[in-house]
PDB file of N, CA and C in Angstrom:
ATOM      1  N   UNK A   1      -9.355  16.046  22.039  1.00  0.00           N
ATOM      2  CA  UNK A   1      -8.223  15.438  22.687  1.00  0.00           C
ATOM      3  C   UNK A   1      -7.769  14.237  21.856  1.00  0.00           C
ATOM      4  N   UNK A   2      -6.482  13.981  21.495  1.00  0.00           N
ATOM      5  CA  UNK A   2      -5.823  13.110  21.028  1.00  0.00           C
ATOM      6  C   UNK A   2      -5.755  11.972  21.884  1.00  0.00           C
ATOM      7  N   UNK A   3      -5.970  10.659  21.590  1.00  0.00           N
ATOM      8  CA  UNK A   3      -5.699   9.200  22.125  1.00  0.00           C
ATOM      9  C   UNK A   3      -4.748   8.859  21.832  1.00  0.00           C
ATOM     10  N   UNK A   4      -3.749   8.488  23.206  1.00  0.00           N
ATOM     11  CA  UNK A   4      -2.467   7.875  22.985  1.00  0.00           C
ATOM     12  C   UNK A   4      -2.906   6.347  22.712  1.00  0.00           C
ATOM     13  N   UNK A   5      -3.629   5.414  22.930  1.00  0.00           N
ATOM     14  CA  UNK A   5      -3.913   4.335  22.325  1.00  0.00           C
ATOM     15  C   UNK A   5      -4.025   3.962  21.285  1.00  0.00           C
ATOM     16  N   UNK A   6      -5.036   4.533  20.382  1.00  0.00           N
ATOM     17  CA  UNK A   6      -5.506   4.539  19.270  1.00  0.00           C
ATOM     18  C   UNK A   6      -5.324   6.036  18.521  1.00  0.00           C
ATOM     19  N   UNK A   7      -5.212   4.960  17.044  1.00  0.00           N
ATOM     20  CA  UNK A   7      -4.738   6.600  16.506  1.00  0.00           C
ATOM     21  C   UNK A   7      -6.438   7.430  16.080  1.00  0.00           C
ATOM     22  N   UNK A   8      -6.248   8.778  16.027  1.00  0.00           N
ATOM     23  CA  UNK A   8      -7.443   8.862  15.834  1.00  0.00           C
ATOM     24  C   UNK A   8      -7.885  10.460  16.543  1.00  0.00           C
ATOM     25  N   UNK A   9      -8.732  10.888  16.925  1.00  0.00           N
ATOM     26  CA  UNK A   9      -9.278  11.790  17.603  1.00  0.00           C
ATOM     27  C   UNK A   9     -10.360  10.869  18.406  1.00  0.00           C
ATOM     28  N   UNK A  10     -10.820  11.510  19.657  1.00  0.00           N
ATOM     29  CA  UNK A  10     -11.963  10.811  20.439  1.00  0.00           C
ATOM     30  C   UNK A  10     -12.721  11.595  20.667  1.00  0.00           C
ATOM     31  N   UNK A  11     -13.039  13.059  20.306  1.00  0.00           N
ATOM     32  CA  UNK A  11     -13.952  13.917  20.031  1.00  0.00           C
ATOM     33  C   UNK A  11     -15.071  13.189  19.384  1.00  0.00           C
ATOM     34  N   UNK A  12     -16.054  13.421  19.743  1.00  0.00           N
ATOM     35  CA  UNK A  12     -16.984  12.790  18.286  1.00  0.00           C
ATOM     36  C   UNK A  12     -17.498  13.771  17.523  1.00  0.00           C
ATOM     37  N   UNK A  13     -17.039  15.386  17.860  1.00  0.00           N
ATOM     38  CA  UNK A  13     -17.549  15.963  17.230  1.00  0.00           C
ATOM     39  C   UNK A  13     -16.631  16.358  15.678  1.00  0.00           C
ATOM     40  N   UNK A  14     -15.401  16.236  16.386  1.00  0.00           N
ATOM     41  CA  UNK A  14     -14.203  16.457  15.293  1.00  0.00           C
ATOM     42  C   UNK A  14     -14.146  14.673  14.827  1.00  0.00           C
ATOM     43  N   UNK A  15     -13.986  13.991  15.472  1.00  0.00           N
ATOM     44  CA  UNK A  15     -13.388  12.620  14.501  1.00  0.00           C
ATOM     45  C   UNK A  15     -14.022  12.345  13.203  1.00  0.00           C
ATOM     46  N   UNK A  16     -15.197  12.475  12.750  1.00  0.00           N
ATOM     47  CA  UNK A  16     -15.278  12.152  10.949  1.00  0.00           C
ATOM     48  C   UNK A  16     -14.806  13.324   9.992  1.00  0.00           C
ATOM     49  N   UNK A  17     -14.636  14.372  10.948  1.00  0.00           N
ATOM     50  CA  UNK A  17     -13.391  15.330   9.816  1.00  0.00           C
ATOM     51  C   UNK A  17     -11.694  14.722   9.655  1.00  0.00           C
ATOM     52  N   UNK A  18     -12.115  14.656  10.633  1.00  0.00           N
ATOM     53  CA  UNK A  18     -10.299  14.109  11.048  1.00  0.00           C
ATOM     54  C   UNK A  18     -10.230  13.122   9.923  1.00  0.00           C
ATOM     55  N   UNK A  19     -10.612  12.001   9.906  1.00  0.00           N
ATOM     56  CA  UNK A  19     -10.936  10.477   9.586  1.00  0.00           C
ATOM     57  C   UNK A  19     -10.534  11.326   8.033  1.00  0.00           C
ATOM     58  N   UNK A  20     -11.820  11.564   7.256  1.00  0.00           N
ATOM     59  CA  UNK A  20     -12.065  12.488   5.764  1.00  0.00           C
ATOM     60  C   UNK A  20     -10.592  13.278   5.377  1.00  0.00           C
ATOM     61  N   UNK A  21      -9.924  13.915   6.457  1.00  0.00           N
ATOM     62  CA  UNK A  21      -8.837  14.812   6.075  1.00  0.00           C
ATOM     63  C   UNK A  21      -7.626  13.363   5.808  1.00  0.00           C
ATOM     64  N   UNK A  22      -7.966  12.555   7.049  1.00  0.00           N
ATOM     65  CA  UNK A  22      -6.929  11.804   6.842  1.00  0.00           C
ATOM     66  C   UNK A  22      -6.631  10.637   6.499  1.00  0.00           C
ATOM     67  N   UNK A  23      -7.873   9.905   5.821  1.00  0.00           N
ATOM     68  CA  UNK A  23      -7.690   8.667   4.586  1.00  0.00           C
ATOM     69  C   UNK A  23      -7.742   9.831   3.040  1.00  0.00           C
ATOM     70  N   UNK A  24      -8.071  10.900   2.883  1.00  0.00           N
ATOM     71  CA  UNK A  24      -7.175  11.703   1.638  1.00  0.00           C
ATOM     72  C   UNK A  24      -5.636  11.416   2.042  1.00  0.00           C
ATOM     73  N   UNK A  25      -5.273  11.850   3.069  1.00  0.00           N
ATOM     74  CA  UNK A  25      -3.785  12.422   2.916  1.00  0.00           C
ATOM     75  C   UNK A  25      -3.028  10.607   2.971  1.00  0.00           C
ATOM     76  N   UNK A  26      -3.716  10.077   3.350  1.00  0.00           N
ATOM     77  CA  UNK A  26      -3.038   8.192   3.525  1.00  0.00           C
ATOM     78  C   UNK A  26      -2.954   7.861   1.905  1.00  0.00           C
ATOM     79  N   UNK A  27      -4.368   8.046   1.088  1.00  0.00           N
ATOM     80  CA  UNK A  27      -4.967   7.716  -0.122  1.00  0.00           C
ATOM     81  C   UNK A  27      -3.452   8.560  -1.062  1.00  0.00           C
ATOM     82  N   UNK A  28      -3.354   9.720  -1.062  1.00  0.00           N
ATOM     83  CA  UNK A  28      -2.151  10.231  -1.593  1.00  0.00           C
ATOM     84  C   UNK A  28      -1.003   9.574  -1.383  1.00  0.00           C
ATOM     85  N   UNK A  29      -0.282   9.309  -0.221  1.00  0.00           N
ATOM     86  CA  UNK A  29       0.894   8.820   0.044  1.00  0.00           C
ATOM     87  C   UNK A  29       0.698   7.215  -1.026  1.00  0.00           C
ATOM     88  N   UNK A  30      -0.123   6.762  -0.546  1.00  0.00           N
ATOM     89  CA  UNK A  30      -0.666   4.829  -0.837  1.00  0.00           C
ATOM     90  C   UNK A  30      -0.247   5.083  -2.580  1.00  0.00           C
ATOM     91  N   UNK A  31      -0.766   6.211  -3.276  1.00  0.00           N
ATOM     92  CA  UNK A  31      -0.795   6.284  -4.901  1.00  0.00           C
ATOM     93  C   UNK A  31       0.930   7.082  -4.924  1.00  0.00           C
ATOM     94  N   UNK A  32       1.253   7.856  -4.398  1.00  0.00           N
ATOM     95  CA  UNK A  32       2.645   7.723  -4.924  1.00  0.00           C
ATOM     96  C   UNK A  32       3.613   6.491  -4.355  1.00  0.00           C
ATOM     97  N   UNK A  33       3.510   5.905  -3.473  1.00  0.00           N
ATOM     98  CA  UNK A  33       4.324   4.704  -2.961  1.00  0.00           C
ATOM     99  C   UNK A  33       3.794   3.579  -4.404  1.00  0.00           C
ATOM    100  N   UNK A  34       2.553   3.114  -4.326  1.00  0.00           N
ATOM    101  CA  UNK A  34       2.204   2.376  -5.625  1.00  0.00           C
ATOM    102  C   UNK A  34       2.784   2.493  -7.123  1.00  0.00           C
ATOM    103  N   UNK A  35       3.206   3.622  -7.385  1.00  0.00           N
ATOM    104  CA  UNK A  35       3.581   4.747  -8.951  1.00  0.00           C
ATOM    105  C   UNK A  35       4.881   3.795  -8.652  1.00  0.00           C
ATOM    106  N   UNK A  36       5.695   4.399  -7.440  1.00  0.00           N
ATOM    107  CA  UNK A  36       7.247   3.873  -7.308  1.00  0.00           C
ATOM    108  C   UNK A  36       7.563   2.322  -6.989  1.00  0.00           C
ATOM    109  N   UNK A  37       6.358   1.414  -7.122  1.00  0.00           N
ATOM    110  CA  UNK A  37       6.511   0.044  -6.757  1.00  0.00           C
ATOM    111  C   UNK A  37       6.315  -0.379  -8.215  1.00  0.00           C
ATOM    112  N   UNK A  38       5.370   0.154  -9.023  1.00  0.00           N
ATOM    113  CA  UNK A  38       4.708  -0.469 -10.351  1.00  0.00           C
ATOM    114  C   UNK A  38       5.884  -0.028 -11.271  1.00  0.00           C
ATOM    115  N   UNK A  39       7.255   1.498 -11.361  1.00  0.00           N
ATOM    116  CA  UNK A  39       8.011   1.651 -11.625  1.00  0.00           C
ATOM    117  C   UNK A  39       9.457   0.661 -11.301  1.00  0.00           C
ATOM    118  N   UNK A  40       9.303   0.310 -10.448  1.00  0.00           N
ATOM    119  CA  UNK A  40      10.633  -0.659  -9.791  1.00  0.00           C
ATOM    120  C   UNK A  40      10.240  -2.071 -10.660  1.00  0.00           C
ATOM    121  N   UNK A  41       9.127  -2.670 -10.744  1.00  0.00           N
ATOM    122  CA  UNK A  41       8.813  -3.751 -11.056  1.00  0.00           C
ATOM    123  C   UNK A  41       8.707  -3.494 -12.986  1.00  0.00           C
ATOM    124  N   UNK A  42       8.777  -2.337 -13.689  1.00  0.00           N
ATOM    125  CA  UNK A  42       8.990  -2.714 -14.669  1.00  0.00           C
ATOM    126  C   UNK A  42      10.096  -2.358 -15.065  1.00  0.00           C
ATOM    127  N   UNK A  43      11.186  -1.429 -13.973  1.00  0.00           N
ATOM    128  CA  UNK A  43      12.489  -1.486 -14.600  1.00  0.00           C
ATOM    129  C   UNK A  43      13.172  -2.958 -14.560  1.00  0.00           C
ATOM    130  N   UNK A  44      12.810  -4.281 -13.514  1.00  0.00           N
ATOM    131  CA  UNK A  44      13.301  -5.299 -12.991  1.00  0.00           C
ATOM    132  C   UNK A  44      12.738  -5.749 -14.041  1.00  0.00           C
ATOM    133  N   UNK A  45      11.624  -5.952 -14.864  1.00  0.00           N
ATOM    134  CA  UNK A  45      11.348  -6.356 -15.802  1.00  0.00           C
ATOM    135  C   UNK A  45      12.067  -6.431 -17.215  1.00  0.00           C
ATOM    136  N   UNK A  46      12.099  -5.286 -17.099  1.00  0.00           N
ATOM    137  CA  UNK A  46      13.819  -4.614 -18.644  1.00  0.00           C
ATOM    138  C   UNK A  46      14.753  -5.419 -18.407  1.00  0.00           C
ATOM    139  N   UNK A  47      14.808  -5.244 -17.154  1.00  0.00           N
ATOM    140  CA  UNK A  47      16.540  -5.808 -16.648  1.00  0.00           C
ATOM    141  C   UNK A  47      16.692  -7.313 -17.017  1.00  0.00           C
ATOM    142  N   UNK A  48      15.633  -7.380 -16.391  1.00  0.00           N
ATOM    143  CA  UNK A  48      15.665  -9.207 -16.696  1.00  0.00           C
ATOM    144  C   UNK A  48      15.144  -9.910 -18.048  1.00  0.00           C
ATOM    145  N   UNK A  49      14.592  -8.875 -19.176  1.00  0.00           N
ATOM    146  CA  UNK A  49      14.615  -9.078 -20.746  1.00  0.00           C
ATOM    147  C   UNK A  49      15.681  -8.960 -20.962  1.00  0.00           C
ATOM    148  N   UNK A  50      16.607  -8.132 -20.464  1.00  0.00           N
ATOM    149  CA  UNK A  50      17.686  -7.700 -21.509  1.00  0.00           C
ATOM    150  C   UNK A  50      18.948  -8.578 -21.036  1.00  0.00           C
ATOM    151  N   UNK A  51      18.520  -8.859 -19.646  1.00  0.00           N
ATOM    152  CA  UNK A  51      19.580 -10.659 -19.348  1.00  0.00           C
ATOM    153  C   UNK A  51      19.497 -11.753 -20.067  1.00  0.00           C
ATOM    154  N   UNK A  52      17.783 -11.791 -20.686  1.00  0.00           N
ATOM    155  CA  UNK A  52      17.321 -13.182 -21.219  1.00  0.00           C
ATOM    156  C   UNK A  52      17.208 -14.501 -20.075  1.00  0.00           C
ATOM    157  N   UNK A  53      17.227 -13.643 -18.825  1.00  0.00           N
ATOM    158  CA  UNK A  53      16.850 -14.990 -17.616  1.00  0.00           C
ATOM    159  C   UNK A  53      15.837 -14.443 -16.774  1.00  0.00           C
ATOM    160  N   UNK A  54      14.472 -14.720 -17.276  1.00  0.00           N
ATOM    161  CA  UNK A  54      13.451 -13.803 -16.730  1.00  0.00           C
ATOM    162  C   UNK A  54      13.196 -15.093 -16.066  1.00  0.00           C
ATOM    163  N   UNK A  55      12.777 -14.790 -14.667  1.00  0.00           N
ATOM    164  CA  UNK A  55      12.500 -15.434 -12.908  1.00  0.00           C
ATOM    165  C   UNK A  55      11.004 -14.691 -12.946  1.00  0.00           C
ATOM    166  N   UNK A  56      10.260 -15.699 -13.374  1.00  0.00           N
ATOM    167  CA  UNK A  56       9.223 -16.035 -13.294  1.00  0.00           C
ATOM    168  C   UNK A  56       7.778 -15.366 -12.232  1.00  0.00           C
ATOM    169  N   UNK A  57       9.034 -16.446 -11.069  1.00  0.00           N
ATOM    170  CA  UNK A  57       8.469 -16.522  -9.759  1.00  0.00           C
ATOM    171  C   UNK A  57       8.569 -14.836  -9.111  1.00  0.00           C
ATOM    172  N   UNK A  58       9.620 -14.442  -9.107  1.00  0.00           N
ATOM    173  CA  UNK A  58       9.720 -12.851  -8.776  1.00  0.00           C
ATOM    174  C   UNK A  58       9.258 -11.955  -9.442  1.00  0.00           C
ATOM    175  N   UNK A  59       8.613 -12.424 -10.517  1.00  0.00           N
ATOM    176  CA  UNK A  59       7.526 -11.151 -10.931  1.00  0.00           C
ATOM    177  C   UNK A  59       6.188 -11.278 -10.481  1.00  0.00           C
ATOM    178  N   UNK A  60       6.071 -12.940 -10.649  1.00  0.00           N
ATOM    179  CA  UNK A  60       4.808 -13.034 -10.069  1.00  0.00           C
ATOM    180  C   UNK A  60       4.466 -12.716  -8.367  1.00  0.00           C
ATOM    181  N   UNK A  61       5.508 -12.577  -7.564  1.00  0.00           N
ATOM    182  CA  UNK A  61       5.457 -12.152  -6.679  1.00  0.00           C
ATOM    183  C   UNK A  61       5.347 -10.766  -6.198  1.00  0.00           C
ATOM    184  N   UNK A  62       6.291  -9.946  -7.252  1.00  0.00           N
ATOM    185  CA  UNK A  62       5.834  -8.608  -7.153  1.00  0.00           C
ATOM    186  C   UNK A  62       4.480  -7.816  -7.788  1.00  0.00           C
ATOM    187  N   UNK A  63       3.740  -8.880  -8.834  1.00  0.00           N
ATOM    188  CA  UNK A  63       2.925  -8.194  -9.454  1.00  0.00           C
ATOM    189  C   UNK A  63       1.792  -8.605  -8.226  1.00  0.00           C
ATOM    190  N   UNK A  64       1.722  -9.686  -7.677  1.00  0.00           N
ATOM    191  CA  UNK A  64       1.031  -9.690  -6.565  1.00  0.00           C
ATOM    192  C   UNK A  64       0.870  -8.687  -5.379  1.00  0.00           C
ATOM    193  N   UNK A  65       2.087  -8.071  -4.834  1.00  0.00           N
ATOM    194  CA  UNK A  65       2.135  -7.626  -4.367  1.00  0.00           C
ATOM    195  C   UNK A  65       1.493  -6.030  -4.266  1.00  0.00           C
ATOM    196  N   UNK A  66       1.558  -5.661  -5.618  1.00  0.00           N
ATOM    197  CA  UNK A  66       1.208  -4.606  -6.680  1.00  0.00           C
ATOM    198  C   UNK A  66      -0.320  -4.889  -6.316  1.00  0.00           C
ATOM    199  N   UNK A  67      -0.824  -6.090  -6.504  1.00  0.00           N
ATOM    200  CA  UNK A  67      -1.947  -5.737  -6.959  1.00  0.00           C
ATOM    201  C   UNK A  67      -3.158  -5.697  -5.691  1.00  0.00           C
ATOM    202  N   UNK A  68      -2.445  -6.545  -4.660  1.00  0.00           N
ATOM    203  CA  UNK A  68      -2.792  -6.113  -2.964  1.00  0.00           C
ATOM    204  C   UNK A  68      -2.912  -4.611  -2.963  1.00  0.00           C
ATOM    205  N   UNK A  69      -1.665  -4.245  -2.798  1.00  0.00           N
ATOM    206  CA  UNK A  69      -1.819  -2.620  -2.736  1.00  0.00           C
ATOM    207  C   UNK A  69      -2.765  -1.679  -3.681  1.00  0.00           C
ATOM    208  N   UNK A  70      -2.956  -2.375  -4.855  1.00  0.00           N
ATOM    209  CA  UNK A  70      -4.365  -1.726  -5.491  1.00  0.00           C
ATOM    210  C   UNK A  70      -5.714  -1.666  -5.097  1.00  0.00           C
ATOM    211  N   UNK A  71      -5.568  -2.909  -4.594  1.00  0.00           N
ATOM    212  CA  UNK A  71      -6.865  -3.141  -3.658  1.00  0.00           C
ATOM    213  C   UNK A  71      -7.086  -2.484  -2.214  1.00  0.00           C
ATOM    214  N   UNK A  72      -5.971  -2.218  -1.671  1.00  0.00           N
ATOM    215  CA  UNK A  72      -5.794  -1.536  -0.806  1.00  0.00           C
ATOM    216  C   UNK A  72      -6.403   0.080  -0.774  1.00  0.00           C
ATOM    217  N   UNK A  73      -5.980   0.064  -2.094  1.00  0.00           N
ATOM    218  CA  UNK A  73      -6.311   1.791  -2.367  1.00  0.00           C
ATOM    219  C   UNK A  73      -7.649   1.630  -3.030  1.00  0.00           C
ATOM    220  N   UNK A  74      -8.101   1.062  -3.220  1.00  0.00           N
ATOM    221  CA  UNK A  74      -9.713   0.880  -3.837  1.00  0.00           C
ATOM    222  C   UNK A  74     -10.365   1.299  -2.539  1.00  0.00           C
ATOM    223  N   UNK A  75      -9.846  -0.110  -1.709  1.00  0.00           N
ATOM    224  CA  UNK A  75     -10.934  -0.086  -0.191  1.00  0.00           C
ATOM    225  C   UNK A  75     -10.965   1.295   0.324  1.00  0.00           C
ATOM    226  N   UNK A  76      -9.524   1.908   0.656  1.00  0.00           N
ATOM    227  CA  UNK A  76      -9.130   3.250   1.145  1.00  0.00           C
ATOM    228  C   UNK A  76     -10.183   4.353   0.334  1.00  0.00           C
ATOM    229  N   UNK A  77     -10.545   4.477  -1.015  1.00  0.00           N
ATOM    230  CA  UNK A  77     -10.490   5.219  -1.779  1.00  0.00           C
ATOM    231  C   UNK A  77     -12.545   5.292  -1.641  1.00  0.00           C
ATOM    232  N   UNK A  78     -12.883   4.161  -1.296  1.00  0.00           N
ATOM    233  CA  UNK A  78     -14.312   3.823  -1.174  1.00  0.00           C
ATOM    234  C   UNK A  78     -14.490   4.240   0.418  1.00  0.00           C
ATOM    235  N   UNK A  79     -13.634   3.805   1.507  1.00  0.00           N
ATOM    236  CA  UNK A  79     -14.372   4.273   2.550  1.00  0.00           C
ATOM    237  C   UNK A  79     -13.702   4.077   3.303  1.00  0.00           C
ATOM    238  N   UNK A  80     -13.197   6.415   2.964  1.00  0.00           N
ATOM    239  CA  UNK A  80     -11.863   6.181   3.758  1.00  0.00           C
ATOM    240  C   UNK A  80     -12.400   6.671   5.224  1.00  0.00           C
ATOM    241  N   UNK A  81     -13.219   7.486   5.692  1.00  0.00           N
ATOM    242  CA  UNK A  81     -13.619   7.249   6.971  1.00  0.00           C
ATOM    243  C   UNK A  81     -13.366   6.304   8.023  1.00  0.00           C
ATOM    244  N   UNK A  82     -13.506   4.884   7.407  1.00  0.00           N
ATOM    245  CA  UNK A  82     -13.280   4.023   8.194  1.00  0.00           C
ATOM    246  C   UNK A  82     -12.002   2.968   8.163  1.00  0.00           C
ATOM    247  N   UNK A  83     -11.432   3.194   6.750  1.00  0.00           N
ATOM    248  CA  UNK A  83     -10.050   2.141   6.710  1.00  0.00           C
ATOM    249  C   UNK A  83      -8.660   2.846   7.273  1.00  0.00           C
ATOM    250  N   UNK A  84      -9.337   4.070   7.219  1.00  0.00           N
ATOM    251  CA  UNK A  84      -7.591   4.915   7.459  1.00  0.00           C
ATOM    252  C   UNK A  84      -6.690   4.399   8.871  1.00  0.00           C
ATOM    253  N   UNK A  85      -7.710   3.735   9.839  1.00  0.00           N
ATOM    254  CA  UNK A  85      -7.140   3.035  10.727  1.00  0.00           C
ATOM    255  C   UNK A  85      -6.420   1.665  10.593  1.00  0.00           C
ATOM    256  N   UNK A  86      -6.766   1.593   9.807  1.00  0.00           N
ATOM    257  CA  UNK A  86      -5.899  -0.209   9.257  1.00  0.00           C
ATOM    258  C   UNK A  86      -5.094  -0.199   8.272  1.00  0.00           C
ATOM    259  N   UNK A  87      -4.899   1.206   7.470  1.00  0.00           N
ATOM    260  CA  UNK A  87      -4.328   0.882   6.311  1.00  0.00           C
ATOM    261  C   UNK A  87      -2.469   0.269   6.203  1.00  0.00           C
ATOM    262  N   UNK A  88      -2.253   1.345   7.642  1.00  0.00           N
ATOM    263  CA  UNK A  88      -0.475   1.106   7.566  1.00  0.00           C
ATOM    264  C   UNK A  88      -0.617  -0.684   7.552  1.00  0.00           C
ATOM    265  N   UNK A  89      -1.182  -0.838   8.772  1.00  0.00           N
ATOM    266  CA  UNK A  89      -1.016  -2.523   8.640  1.00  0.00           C
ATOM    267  C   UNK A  89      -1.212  -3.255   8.096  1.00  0.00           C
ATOM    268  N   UNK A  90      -2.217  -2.924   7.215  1.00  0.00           N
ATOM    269  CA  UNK A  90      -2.043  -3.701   5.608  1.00  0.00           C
ATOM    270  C   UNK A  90      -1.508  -3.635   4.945  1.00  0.00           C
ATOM    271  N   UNK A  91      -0.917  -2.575   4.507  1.00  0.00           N
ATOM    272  CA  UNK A  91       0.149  -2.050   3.540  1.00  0.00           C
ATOM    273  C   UNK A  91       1.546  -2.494   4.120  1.00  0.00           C
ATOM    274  N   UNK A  92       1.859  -2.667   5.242  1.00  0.00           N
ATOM    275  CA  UNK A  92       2.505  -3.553   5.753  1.00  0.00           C
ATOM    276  C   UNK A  92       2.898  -5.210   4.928  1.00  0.00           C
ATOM    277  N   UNK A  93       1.582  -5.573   4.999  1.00  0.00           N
ATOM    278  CA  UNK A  93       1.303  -6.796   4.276  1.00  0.00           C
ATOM    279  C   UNK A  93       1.328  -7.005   3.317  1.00  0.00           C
ATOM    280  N   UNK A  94       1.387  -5.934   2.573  1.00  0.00           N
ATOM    281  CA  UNK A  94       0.873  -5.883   0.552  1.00  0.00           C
ATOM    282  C   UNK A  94       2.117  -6.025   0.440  1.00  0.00           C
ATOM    283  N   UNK A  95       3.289  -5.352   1.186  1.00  0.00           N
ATOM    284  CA  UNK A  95       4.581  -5.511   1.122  1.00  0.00           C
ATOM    285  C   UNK A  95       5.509  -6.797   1.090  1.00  0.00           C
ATOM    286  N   UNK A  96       4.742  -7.636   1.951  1.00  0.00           N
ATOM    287  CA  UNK A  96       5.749  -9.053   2.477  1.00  0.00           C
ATOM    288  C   UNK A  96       5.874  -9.881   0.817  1.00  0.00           C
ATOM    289  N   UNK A  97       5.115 -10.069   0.217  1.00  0.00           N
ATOM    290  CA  UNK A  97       5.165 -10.530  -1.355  1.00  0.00           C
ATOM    291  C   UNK A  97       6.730 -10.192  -2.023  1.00  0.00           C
ATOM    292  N   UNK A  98       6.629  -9.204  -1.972  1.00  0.00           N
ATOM    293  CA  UNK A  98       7.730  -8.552  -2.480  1.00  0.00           C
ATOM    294  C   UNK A  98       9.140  -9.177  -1.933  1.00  0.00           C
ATOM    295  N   UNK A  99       9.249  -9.368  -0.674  1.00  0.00           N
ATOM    296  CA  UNK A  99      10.592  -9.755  -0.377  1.00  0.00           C
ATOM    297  C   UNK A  99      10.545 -11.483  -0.065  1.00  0.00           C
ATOM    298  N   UNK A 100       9.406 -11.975  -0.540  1.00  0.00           N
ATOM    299  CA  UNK A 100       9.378 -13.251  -0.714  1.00  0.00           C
ATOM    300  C   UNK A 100      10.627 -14.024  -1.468  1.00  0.00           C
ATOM    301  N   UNK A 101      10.792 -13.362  -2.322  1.00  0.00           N
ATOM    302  CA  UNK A 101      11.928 -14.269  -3.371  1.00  0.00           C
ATOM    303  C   UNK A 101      13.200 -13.835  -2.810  1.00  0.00           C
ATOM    304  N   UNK A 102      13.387 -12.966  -2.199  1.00  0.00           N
ATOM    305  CA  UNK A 102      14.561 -12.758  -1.491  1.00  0.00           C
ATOM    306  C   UNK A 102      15.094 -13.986   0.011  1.00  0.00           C
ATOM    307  N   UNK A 103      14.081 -14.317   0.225  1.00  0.00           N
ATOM    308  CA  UNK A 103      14.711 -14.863   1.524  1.00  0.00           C
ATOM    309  C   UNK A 103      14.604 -16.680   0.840  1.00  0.00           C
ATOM    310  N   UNK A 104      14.055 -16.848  -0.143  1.00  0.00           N
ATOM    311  CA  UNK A 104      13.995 -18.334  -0.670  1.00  0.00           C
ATOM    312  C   UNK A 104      15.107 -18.650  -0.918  1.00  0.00           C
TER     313      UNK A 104
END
């Protein structure tokens, strides 16, 4: 039976398959979303060589951000059984970096 509370299964006989099937399928999404963040941040990189007004602060903010989400996928990638429940909401967070220089 599925829990409308928590995400998850409450079987205990099915939940560490569940868990296994589904920090893989999180761990996949997390590495192509990462590919298309580490891609955005070095086309913004070009862009802003080839202006000659490279902003410092907004790379260092995105490479931060980058590098949360690496860590993210480490933790995920080590023990996904148990992070697959927290990951959106961190990844949530790995995110806020990023639009830091936007609202300054």
């Amino acid at each position: 039976m599925i829990s409308r509370l928590k995400p998850g299964i409450v079987d205990p006989k099915l939940e560490p398959e569940y868990a296994l099937m589904r920090g893989k399928e999180i761990l996949n999404i997390s590495l192509m979303i990462i590919i298309a963040r580490v891609l955005m941040l070095i086309g913004n990189s070009v862009n802003e060589v080839s202006k000659e007004k490279i902003d410092s602060f907004t790379l260092i903010m995105r490479a931060t951000g980058i590098s949360l989400h690496a860590l993210l996928i480490f933790l995920q990638y080590k023990f996904p059984a148990k992070f697959y429940k927290y990951h959106a909401s961190l990844l949530t967070t790995c995110m806020l970096p990023d639009q830091i220089p936007f609202l300054a």
